[in-house]
PDB file of N, CA and C in Angstrom:
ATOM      1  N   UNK A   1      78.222  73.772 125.066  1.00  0.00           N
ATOM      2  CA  UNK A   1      77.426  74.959 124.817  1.00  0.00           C
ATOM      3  C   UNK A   1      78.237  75.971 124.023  1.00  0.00           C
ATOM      4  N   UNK A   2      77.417  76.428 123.523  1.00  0.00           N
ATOM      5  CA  UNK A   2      78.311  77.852 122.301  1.00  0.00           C
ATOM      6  C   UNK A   2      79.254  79.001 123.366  1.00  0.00           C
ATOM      7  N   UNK A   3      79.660  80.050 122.599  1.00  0.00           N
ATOM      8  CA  UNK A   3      80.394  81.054 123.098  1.00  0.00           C
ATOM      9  C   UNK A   3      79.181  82.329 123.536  1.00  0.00           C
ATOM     10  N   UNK A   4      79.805  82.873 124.555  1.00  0.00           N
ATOM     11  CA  UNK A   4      78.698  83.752 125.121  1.00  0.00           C
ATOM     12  C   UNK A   4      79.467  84.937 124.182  1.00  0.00           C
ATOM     13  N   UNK A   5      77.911  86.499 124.163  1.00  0.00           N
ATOM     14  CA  UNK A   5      78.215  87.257 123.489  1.00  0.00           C
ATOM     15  C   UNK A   5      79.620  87.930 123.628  1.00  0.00           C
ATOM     16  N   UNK A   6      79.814  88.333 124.745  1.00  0.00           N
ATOM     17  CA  UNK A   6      81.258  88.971 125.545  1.00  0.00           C
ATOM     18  C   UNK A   6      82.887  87.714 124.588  1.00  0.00           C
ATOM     19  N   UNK A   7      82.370  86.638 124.818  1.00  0.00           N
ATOM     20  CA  UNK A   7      83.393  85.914 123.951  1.00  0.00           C
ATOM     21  C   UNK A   7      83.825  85.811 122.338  1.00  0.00           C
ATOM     22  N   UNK A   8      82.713  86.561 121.883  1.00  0.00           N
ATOM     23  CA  UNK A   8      82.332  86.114 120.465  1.00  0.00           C
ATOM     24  C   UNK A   8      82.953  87.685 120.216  1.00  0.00           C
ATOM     25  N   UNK A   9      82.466  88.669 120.989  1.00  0.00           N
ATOM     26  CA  UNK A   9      82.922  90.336 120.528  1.00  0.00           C
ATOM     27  C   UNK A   9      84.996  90.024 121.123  1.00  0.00           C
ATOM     28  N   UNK A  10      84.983  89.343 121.798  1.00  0.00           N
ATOM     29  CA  UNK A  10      86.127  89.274 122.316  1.00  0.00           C
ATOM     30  C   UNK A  10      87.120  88.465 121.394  1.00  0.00           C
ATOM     31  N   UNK A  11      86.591  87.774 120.463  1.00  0.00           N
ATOM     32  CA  UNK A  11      87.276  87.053 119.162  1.00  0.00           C
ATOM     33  C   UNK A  11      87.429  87.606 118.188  1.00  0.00           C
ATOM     34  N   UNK A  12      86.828  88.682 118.203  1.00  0.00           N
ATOM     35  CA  UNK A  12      86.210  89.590 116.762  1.00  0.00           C
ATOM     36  C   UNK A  12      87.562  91.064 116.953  1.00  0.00           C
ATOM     37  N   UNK A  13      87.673  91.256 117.947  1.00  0.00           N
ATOM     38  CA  UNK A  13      88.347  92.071 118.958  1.00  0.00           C
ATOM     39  C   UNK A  13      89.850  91.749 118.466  1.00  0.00           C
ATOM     40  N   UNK A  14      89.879  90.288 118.887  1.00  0.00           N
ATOM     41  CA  UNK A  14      91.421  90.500 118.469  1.00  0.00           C
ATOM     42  C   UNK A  14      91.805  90.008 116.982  1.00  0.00           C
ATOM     43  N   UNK A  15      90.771  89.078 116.321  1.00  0.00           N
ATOM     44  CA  UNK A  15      90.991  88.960 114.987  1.00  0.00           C
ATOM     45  C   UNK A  15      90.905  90.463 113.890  1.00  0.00           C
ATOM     46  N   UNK A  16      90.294  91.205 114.606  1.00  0.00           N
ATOM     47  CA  UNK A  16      90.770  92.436 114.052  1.00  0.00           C
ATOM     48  C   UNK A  16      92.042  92.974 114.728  1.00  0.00           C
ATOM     49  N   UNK A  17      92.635  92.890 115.483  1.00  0.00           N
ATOM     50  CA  UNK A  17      93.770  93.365 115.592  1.00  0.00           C
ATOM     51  C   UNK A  17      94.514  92.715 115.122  1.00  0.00           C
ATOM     52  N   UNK A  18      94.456  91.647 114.735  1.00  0.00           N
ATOM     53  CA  UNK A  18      95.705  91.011 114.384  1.00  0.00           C
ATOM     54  C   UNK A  18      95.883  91.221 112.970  1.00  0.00           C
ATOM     55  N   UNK A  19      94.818  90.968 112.407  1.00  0.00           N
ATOM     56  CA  UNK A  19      94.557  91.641 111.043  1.00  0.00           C
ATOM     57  C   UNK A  19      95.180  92.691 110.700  1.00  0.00           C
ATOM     58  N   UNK A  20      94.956  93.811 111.231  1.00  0.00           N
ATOM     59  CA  UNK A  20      95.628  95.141 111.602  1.00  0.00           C
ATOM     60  C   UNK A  20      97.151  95.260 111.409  1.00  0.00           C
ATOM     61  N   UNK A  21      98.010  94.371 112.228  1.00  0.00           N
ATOM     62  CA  UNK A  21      98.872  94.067 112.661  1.00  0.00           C
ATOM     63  C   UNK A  21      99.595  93.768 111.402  1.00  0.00           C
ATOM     64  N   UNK A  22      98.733  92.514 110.738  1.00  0.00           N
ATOM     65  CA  UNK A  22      99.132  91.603 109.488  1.00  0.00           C
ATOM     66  C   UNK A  22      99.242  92.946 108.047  1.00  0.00           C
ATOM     67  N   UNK A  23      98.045  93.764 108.018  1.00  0.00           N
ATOM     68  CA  UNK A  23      98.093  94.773 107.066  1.00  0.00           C
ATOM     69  C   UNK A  23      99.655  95.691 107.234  1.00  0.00           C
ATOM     70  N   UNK A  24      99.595  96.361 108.477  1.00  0.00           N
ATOM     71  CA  UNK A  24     100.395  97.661 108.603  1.00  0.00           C
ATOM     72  C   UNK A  24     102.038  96.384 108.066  1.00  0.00           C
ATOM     73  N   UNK A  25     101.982  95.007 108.590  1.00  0.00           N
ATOM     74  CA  UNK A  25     103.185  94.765 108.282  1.00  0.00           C
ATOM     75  C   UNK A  25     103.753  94.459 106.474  1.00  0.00           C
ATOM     76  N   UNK A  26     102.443  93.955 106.009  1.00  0.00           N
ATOM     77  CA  UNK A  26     102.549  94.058 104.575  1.00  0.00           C
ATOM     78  C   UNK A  26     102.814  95.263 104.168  1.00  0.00           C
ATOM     79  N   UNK A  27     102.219  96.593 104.446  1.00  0.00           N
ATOM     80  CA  UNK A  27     102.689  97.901 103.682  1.00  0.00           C
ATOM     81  C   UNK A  27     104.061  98.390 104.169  1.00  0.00           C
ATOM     82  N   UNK A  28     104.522  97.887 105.351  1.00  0.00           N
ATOM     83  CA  UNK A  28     106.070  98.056 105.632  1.00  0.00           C
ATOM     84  C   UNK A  28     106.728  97.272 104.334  1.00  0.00           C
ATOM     85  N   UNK A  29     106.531  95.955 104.500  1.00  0.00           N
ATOM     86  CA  UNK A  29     107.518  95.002 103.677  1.00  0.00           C
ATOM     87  C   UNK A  29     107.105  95.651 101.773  1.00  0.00           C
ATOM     88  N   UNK A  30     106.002  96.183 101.181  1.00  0.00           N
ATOM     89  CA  UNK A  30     105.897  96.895 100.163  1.00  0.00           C
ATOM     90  C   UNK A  30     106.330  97.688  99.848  1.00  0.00           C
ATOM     91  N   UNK A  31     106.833  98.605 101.175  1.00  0.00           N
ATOM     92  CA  UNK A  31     107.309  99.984 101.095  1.00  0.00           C
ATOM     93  C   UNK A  31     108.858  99.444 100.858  1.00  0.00           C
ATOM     94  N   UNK A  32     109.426  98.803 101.597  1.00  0.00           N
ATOM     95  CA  UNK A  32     110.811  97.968 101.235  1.00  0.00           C
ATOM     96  C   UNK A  32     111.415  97.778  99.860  1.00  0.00           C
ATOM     97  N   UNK A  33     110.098  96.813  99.725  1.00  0.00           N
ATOM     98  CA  UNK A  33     110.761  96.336  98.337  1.00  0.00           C
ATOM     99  C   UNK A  33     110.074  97.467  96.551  1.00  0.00           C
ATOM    100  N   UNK A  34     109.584  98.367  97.147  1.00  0.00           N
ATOM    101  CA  UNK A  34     109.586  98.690  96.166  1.00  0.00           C
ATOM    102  C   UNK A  34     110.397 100.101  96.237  1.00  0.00           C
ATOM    103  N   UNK A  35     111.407 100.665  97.000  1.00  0.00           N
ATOM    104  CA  UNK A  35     112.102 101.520  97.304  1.00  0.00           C
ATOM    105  C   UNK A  35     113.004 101.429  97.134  1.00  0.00           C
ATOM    106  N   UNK A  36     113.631 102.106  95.495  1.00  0.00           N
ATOM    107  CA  UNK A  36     114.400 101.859  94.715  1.00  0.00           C
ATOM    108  C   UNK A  36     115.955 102.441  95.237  1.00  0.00           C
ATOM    109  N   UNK A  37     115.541 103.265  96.509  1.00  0.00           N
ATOM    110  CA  UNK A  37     116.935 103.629  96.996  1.00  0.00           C
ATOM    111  C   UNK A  37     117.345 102.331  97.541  1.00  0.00           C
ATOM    112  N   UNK A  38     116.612 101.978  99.316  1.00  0.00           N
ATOM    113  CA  UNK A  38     117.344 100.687  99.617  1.00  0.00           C
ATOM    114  C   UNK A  38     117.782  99.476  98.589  1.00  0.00           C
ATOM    115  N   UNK A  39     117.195  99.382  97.425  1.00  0.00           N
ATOM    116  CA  UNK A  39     118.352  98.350  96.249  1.00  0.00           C
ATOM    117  C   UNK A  39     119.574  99.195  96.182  1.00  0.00           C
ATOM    118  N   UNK A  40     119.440 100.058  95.635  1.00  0.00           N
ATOM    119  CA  UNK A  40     120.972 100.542  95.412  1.00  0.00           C
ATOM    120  C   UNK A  40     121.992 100.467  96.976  1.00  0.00           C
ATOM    121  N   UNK A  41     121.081 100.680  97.654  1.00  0.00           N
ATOM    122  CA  UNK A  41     122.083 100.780  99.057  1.00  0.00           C
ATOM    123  C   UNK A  41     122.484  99.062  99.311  1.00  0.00           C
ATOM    124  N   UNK A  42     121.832  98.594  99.304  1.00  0.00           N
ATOM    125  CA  UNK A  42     122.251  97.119  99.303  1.00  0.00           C
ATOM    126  C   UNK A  42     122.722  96.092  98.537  1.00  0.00           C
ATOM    127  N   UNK A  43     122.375  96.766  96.703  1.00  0.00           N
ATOM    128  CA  UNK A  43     123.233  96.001  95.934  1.00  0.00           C
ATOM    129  C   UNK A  43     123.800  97.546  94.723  1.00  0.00           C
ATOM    130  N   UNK A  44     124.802  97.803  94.787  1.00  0.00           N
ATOM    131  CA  UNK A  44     125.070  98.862  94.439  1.00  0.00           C
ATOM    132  C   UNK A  44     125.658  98.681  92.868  1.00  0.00           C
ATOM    133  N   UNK A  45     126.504  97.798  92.896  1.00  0.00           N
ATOM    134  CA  UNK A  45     127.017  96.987  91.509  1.00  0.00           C
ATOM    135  C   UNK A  45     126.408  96.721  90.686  1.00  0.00           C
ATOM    136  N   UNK A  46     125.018  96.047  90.957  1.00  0.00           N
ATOM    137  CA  UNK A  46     123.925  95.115  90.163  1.00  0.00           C
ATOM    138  C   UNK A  46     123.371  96.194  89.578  1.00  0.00           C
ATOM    139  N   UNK A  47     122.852  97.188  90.409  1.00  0.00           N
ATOM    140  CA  UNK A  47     121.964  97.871  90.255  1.00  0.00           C
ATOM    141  C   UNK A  47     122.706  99.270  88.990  1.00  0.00           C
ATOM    142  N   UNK A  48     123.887  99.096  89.382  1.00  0.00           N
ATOM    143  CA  UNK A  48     124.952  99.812  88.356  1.00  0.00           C
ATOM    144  C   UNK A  48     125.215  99.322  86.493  1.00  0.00           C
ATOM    145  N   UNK A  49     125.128  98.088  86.871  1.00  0.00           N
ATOM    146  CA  UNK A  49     125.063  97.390  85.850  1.00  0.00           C
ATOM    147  C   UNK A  49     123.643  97.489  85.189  1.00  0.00           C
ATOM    148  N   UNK A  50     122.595  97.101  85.604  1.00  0.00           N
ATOM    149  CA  UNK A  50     121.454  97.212  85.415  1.00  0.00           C
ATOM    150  C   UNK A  50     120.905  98.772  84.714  1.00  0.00           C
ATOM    151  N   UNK A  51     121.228  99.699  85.359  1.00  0.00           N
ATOM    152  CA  UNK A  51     121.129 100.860  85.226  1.00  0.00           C
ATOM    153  C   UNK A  51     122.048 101.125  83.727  1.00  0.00           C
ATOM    154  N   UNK A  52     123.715 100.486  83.423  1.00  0.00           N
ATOM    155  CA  UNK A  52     124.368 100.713  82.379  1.00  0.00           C
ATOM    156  C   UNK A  52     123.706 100.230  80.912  1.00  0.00           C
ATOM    157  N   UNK A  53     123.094  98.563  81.262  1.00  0.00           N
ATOM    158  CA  UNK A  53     122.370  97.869  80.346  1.00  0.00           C
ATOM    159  C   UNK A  53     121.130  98.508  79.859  1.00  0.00           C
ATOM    160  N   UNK A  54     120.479  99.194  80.846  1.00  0.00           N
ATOM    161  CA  UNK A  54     118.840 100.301  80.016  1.00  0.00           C
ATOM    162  C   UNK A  54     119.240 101.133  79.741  1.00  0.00           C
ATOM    163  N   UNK A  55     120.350 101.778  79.830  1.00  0.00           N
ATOM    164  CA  UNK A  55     120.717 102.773  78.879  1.00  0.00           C
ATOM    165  C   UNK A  55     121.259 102.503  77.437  1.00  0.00           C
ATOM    166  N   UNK A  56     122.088 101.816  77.479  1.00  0.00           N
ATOM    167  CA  UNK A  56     122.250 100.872  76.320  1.00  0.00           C
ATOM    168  C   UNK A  56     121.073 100.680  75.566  1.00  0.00           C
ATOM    169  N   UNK A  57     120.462 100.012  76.114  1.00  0.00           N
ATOM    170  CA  UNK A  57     119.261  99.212  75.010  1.00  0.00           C
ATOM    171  C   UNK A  57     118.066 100.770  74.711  1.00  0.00           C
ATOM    172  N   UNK A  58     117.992 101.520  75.544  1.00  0.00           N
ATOM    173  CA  UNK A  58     117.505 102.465  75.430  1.00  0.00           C
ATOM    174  C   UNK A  58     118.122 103.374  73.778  1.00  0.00           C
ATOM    175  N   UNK A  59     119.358 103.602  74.491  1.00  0.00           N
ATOM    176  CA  UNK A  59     120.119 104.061  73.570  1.00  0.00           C
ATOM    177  C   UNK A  59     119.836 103.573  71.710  1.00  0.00           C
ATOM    178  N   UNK A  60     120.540 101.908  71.895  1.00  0.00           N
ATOM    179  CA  UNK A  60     120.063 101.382  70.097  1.00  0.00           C
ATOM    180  C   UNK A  60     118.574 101.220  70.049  1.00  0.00           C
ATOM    181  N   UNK A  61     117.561 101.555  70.756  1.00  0.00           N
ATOM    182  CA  UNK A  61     116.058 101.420  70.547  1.00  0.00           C
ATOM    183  C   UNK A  61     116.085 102.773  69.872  1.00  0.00           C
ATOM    184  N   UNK A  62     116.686 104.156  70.534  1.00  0.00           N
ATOM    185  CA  UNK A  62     116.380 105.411  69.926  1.00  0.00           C
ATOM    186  C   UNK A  62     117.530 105.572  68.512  1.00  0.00           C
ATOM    187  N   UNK A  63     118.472 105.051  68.591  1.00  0.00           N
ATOM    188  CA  UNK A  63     119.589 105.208  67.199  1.00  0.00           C
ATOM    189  C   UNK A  63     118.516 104.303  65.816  1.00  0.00           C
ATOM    190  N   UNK A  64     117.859 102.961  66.537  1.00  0.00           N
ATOM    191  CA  UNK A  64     116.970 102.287  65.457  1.00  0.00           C
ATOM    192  C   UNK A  64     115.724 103.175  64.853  1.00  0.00           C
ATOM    193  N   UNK A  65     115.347 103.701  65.801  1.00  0.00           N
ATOM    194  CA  UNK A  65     114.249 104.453  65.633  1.00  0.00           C
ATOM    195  C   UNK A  65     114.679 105.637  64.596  1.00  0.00           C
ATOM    196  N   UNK A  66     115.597 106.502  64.756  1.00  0.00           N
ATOM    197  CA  UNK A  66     116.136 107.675  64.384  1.00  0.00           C
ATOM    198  C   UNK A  66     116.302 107.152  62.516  1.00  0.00           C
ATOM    199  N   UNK A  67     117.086 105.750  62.547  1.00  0.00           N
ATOM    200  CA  UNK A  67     117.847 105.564  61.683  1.00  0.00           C
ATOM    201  C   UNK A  67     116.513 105.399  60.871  1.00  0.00           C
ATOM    202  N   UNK A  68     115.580 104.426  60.866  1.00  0.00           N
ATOM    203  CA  UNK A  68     114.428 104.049  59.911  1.00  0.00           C
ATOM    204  C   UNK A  68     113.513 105.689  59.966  1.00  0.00           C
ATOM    205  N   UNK A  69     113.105 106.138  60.365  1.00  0.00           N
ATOM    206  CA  UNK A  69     112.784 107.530  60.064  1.00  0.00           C
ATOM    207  C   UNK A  69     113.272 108.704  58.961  1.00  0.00           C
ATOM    208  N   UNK A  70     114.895 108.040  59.064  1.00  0.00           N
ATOM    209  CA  UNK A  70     115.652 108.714  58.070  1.00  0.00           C
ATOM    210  C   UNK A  70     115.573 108.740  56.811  1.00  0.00           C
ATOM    211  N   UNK A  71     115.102 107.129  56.531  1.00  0.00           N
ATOM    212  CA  UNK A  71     115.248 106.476  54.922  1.00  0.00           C
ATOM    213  C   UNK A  71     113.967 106.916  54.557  1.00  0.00           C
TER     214      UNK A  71
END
């Protein structure tokens, strides 16, 4: 025989909580990885380097730019 109503609200009950559960933990782990402090706190070097290299390329993108404007 099927599930009585009390069982069926009682499935619904916790598949929404768990759901719940599953959301709030995805926007933790989003909030993580897109929180550009904890990288630096955890890779401090990389992120040093990384940071030296876009300035760089930043840099000859605006000297290229400057220079053809000139002529």
């Amino acid at each position: 025989m099927g599930k009585t109503t009390d069982e069926i609200v009682t499935d619904i009950d916790r598949t929404r909580q768990e759901l719940q559960s599953n959301i709030e933990e995805l926007e933790t782990r989003m909030k993580e990885i897109t929180d550009w402090r904890s990288w630096v706190q955890r890779h401090p070097v990389p992120m040093i380097v990384a940071a030296m290299v876009g300035g760089v390329l930043l840099s000859s993108l605006a000297g290229s730019l400057g220079a053809s404007r000139a002529d």
